[in-house]
Protein backbone atom coordinates (compact mmCIF):
# COMPACT_ATOMS: atom_id res chain seq x y z
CA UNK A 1 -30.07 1.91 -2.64
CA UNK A 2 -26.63 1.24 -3.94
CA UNK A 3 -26.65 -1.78 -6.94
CA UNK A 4 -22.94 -2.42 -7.15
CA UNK A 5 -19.70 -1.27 -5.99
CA UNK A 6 -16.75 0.34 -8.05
CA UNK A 7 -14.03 1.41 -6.18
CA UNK A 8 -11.80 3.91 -8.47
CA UNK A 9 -8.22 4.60 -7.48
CA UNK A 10 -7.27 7.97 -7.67
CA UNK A 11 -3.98 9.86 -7.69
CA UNK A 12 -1.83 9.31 -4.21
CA UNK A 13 -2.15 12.76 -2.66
CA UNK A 14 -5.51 13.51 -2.92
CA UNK A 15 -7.39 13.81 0.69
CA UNK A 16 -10.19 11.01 -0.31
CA UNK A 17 -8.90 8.85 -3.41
CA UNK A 18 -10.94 6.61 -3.52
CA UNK A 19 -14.97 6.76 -3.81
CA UNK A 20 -17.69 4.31 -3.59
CA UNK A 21 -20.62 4.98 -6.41
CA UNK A 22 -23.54 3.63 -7.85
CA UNK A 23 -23.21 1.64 -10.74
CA UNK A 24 -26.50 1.02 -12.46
CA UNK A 25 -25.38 0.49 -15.53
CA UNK A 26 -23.10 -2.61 -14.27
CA UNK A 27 -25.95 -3.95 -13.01
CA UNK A 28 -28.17 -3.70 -16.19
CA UNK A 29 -25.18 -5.62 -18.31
CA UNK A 30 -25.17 -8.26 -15.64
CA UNK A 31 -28.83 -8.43 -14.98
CA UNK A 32 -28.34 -8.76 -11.40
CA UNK A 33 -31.00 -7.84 -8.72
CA UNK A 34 -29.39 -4.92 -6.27
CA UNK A 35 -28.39 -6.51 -2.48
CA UNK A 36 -30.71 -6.16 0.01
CA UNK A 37 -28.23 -6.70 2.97
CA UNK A 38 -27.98 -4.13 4.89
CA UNK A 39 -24.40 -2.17 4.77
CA UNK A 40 -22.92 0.64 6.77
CA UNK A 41 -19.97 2.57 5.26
CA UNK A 42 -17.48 4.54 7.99
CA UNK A 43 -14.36 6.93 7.29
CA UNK A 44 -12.15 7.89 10.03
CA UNK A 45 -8.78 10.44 9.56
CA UNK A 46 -5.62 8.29 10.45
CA UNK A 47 -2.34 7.32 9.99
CA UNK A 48 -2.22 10.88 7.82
CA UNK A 49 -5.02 9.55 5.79
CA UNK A 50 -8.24 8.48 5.15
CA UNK A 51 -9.38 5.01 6.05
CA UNK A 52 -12.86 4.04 4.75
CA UNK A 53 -14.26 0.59 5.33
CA UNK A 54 -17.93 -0.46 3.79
CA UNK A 55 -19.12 -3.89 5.30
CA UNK A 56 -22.42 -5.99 5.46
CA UNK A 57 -23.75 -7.40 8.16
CA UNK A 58 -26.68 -9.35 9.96
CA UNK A 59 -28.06 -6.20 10.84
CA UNK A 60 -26.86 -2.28 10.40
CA UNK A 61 -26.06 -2.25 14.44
CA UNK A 62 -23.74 -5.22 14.15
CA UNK A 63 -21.58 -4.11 11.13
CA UNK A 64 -21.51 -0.66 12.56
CA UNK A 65 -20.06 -1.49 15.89
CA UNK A 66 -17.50 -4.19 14.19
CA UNK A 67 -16.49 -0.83 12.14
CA UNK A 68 -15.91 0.70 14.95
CA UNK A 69 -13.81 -1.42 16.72
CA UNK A 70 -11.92 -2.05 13.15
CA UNK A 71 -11.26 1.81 13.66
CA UNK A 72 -9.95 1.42 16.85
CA UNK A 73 -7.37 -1.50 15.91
CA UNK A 74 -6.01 1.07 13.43
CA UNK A 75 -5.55 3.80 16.17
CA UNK A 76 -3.86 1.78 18.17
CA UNK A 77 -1.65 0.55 15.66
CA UNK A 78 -0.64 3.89 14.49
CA UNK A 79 0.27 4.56 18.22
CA UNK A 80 2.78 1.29 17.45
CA UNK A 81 4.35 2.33 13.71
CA UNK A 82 4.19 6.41 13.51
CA UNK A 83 7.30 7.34 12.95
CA UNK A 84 5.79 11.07 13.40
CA UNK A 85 5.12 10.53 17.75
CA UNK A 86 7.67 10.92 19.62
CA UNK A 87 5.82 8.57 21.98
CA UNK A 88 5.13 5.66 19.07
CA UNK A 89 7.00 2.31 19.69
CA UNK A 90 8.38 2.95 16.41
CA UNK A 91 10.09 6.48 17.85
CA UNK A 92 10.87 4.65 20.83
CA UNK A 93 12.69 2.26 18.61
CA UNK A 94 14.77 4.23 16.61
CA UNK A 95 16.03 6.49 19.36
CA UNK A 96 17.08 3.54 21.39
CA UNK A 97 18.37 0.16 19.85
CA UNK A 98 21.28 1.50 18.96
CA UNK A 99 23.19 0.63 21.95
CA UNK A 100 21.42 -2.51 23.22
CA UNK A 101 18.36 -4.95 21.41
CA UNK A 102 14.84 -3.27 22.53
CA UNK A 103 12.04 -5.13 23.45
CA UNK A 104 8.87 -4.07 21.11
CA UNK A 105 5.27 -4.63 20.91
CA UNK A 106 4.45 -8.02 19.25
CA UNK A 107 2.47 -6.15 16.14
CA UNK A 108 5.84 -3.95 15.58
CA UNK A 109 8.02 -7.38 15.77
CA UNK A 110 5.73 -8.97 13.00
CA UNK A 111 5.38 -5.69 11.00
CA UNK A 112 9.05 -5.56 10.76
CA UNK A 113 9.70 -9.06 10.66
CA UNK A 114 7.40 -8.87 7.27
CA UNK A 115 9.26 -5.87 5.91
CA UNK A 116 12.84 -7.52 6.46
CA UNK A 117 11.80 -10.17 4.14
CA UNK A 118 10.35 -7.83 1.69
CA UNK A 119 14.03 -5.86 1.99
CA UNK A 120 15.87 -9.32 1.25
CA UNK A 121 13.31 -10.28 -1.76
CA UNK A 122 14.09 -7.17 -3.34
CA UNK A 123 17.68 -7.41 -2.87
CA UNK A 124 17.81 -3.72 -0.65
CA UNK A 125 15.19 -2.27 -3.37
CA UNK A 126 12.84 -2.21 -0.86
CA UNK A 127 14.42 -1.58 2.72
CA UNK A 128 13.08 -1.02 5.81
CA UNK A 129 16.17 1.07 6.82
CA UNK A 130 15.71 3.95 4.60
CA UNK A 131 14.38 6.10 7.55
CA UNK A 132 17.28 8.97 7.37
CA UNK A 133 16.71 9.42 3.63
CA UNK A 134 13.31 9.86 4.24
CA UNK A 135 13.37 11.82 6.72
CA UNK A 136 16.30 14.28 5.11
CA UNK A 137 13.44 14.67 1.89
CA UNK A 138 10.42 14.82 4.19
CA UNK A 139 11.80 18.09 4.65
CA UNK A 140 12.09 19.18 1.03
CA UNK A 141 8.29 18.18 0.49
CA UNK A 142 7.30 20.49 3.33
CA UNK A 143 9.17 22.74 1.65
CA UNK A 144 12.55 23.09 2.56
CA UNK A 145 15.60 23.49 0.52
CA UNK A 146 16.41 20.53 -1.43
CA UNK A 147 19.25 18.53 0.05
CA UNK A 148 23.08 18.33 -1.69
CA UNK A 149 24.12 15.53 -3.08
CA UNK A 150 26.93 15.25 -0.39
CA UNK A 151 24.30 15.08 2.25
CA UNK A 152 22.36 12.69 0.74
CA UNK A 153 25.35 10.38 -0.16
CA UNK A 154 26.24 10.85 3.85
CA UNK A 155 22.51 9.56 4.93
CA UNK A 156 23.40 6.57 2.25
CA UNK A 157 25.50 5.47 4.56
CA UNK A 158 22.86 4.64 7.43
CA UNK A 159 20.60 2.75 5.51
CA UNK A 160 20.73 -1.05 5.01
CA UNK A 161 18.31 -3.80 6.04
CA UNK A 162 21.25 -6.05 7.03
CA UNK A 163 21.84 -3.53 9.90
CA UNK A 164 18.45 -4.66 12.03
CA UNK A 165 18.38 -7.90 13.61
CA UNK A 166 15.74 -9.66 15.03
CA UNK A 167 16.46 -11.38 18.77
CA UNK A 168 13.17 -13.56 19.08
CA UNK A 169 10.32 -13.45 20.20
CA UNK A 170 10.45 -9.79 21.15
CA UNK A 171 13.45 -7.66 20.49
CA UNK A 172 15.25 -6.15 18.36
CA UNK A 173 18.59 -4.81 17.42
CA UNK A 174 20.07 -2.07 15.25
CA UNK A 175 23.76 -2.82 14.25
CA UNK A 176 24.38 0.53 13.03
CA UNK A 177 24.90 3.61 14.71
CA UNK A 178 22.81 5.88 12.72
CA UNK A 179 20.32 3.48 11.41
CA UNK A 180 16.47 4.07 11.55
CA UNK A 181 13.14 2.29 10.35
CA UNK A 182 10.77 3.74 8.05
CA UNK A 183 6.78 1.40 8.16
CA UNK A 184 5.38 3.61 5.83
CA UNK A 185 5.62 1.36 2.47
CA UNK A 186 3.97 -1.45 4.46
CA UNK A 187 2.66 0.24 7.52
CA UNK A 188 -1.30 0.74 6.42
CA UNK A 189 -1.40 -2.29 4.62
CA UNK A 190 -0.69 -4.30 7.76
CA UNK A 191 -3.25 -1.93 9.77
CA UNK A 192 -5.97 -3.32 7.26
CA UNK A 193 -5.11 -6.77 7.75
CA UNK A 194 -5.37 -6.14 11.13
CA UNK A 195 -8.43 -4.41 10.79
CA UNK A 196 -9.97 -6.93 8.92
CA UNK A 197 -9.05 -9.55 11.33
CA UNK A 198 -11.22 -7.36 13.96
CA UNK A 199 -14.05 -7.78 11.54
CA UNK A 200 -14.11 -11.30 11.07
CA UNK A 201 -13.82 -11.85 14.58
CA UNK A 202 -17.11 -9.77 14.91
CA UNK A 203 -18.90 -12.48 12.34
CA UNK A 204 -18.46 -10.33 9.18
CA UNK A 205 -17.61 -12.14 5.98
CA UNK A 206 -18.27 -9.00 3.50
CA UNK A 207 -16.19 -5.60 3.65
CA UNK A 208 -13.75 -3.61 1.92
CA UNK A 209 -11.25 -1.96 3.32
CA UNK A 210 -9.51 1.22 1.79
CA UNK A 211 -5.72 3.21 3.25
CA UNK A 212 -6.84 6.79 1.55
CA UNK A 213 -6.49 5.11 -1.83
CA UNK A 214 -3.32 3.50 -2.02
CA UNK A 215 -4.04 0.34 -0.71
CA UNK A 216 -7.47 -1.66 -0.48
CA UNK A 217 -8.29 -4.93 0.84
CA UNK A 218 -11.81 -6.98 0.48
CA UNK A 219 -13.39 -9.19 2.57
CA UNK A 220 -15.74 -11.83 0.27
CA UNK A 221 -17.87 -9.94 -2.06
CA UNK A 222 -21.33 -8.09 -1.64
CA UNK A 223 -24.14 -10.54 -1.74
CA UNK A 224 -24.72 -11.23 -5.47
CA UNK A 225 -21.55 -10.16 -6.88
CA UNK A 226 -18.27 -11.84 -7.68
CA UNK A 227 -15.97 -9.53 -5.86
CA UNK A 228 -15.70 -5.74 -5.51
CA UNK A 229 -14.82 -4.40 -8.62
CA UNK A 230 -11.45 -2.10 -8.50
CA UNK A 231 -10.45 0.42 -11.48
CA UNK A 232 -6.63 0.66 -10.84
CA UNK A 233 -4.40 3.97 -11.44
CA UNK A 234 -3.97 5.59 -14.73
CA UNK A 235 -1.74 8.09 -15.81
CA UNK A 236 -2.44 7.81 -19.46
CA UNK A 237 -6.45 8.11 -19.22
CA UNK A 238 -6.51 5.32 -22.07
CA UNK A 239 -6.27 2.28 -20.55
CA UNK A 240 -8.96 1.77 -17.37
CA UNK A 241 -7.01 -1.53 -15.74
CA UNK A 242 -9.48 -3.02 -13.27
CA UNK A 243 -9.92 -5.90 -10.75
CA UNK A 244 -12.18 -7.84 -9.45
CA UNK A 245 -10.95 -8.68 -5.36
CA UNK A 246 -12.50 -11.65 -3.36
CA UNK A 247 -10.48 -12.01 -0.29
CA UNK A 248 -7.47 -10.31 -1.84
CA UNK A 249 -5.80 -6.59 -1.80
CA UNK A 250 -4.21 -4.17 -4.10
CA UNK A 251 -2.02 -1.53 -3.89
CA UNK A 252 -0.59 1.43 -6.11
CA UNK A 253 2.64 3.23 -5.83
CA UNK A 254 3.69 6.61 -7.82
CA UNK A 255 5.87 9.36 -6.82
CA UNK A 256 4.92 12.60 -6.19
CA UNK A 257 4.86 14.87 -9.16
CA UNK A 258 7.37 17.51 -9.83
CA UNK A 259 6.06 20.97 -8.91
CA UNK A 260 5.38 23.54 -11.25
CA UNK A 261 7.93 25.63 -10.18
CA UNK A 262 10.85 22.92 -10.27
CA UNK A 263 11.31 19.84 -11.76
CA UNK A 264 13.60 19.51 -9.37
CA UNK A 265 11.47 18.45 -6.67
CA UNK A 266 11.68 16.04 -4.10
CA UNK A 267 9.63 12.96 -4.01
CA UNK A 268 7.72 10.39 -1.36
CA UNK A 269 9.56 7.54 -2.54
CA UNK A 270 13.27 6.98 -1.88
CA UNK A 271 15.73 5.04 -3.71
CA UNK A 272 17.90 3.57 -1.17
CA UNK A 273 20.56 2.52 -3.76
CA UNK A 274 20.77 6.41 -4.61
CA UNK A 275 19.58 7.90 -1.30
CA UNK A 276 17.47 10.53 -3.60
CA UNK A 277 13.86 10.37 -4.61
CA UNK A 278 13.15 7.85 -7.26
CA UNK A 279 13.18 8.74 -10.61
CA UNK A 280 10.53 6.93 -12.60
CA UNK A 281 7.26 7.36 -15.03
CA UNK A 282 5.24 4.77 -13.74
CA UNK A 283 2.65 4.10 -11.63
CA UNK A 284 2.34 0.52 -10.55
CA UNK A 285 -0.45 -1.34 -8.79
CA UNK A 286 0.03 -4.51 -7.36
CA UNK A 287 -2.66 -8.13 -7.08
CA UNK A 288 -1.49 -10.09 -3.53
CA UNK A 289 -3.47 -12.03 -1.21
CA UNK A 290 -2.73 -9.41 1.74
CA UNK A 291 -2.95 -5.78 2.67
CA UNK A 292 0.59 -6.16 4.05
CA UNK A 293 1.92 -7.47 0.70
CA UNK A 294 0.68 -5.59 -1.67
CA UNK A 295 1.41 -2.21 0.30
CA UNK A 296 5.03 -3.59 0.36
CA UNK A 297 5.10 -5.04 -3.17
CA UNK A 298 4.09 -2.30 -5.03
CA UNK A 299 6.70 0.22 -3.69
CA UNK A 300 9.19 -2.62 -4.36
CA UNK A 301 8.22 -3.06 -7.75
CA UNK A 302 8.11 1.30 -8.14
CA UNK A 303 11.50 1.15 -7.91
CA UNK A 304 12.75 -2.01 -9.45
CA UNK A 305 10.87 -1.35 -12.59
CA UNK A 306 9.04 -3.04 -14.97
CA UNK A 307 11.93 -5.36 -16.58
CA UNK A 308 13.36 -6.57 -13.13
CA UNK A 309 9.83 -6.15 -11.42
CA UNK A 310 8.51 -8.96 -13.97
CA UNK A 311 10.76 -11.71 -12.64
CA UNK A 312 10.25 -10.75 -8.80
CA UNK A 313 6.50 -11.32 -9.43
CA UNK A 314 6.94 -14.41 -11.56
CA UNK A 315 8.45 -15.74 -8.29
CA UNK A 316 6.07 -14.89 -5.24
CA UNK A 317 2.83 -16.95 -5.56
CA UNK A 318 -0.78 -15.34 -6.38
CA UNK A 319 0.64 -12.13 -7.56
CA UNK A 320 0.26 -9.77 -10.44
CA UNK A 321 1.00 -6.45 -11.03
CA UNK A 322 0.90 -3.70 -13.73
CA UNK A 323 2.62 -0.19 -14.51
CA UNK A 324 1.41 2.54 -16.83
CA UNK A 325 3.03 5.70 -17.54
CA UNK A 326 1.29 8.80 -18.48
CA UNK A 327 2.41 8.42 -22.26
CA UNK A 328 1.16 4.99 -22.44
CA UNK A 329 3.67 2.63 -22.00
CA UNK A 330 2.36 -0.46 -20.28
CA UNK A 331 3.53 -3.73 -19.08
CA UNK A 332 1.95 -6.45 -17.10
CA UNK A 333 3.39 -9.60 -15.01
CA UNK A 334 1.19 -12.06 -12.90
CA UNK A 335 1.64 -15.29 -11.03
CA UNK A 336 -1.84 -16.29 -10.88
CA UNK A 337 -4.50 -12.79 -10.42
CA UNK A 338 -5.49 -11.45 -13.12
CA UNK A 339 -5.67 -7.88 -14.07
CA UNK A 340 -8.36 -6.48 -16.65
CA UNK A 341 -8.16 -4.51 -19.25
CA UNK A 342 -10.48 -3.23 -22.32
CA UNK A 343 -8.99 -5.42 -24.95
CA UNK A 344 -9.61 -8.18 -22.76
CA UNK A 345 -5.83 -9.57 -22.55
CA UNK A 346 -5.30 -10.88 -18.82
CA UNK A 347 -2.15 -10.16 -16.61
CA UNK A 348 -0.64 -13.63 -17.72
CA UNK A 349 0.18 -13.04 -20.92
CA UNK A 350 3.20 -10.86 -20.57
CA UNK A 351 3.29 -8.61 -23.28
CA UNK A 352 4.13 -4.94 -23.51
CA UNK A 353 2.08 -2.51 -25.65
CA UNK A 354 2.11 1.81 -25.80
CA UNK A 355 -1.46 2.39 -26.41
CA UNK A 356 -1.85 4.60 -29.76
């Protein structure tokens, strides 16, 4: 029988990054009785990733088939947002709007609607029109040559939220002839809320939700418990930041290592101000109140950094966020969540420390 949940965030790439153990000890320090509700834990491949979702029910047969159909809400979305099927509504999209507005499923409207105003928060930090830069340096991760600086600076040139307009309720428009959308900084995070709205139309109250370890959303808490405890990324090994979620998310953002035979490398995550892959030492998690916002926020807040990351945070309600680099350097910002960590300071009290 499992007697608490810790959900551990591990690094980005790994195929399952994020695991579900028994916690014993927890449960000794809290003196807590184990729940007895019944649970049933699922994973399904997806989206590229691993989706895992844990949820309690009235009975095992009720939360299983409400997984199940959670599953399939995510299938179909990713048959709205890949940008990887030619046959996507997303593909469709890109290859067409360009000459006259397209109408588009109404979960791709609100998907993008949502990233647009995550691309103006940001000021262009975050921006949904990135796709040619990404795709130009998904091609250098797979292993192709790295691309020149002249054809990055050409791709520049494409990308710009201001360039896709929305024609309500149903279409939209691309005011650039080489523009294209990229859904994969917010894309999972709005399958889970999604998802989640499947379960709690099937009467569940109690699941968490995890997008292969970079994003997580909970449902309520498992019966006795406060919330489902969440041990956020760590470069450093020294500092253990968790979170406790009750009806909340988090998600964490770092880009993809150098290899060891260049430290030239291309990255996942492209800055759209310099059209190559970010440059940066951090890993950030972000503390919203949905799937869809942190997934967005803490790419956003990647590349903005800590300094102008603190003041974007300061200014969207029930947010918090933190970034740790491997040598220790740490800096926290919240609007109301609070983030944990061993000394016991909370998120609130702004203050940056490198751990010794």
């Amino acid at each position: 029988m499992w007697q608490t949940m810790t959900v551990r965030f591990m690094r980005w790439n790994r195929r399952l990054a994020v695991s579900l153990t028994c916690a014993s000890a927890a449960l000794a320090l809290t003196g807590a009785s184990p729940p007895t509700a019944p649970f049933v834990h699922k994973k399904k491949y997806v989206m590229g990733t691993v989706f895992e979702i844990v949820a309690y029910g009235k009975s095992l047969p009720q939360a299983s088939v409400a997984i199940d159909q959670a599953f399939q809400e995510i299938l179909r979305l990713d048959q709205v947002m890949s940008d990887y099927k030619a046959d996507s509504a997303l593909s469709r999209l890109n290859r067409s709007a360009h000459s006259h507005p397209e109408s588009v499923p109404p979960d791709l409207y609100r998907v993008i609607e949502e990233a647009l105003r995550y691309s103006r928060l940001s000021g262009g930090k975050f921006d949904i029109a990135v796709g040619p830069l990404v795709n130009l340096w998904k091609a250098a991760l797979r292993g192709d040559r790295t691309p020149s600086t002249a054809e990055a600076e050409r791709l520049r040139a494409c990308v710009g939220y201001q360039n896709v307009e929305l024609l309500p309720p149903d279409r939209v428009r691309f005011l650039s002839p080489c523009v294209q959308i990229d859904l994969g900084a917010i894309g999972k995070g709005y399958a889970l809320d999604r998802a989640a709205d499947v379960l709690r139309s099937s009467g569940l109250s109690r699941a968490l939700l995890n997008a292969g370890g970079s994003t997580i959303l909970a449902m309520g808490a498992p019966p006795g418990r406060a919330g489902w405890l969440v041990h956020l990324r760590d470069p450093s090994n020294q500092v253990d930041p968790q979170v406790m979620l009750f009806d909340s998310s988090v998600s964490t953002s770092e880009q993809t290592q150098p290899s060891l035979l260049s430290q030239e490398s291309a990255g996942h995550i492209i800055d759209p101000d310099t059209g190559v892959p970010a440059r940066t030492p951090f890993a950030v998690s972000t503390v919203t109140k949905t799937a869809t916002a942190s997934d967005a926020l803490s790419t956003t807040l990647l590349l903005m950094g800590p300094e102008k990351g603190r003041d974007l945070v300061k200014g969207v309600a029930d947010t918090a966020a933190i970034w740790i680099s491997a040598d220790g350097q740490l800096k926290v910002a919240s609007s109301g969540p609070q983030i944990l960590l061993p000394d016991g300071m909370q998120v609130g009290q702004e203050r940056q420390n490198r751990i010794r």
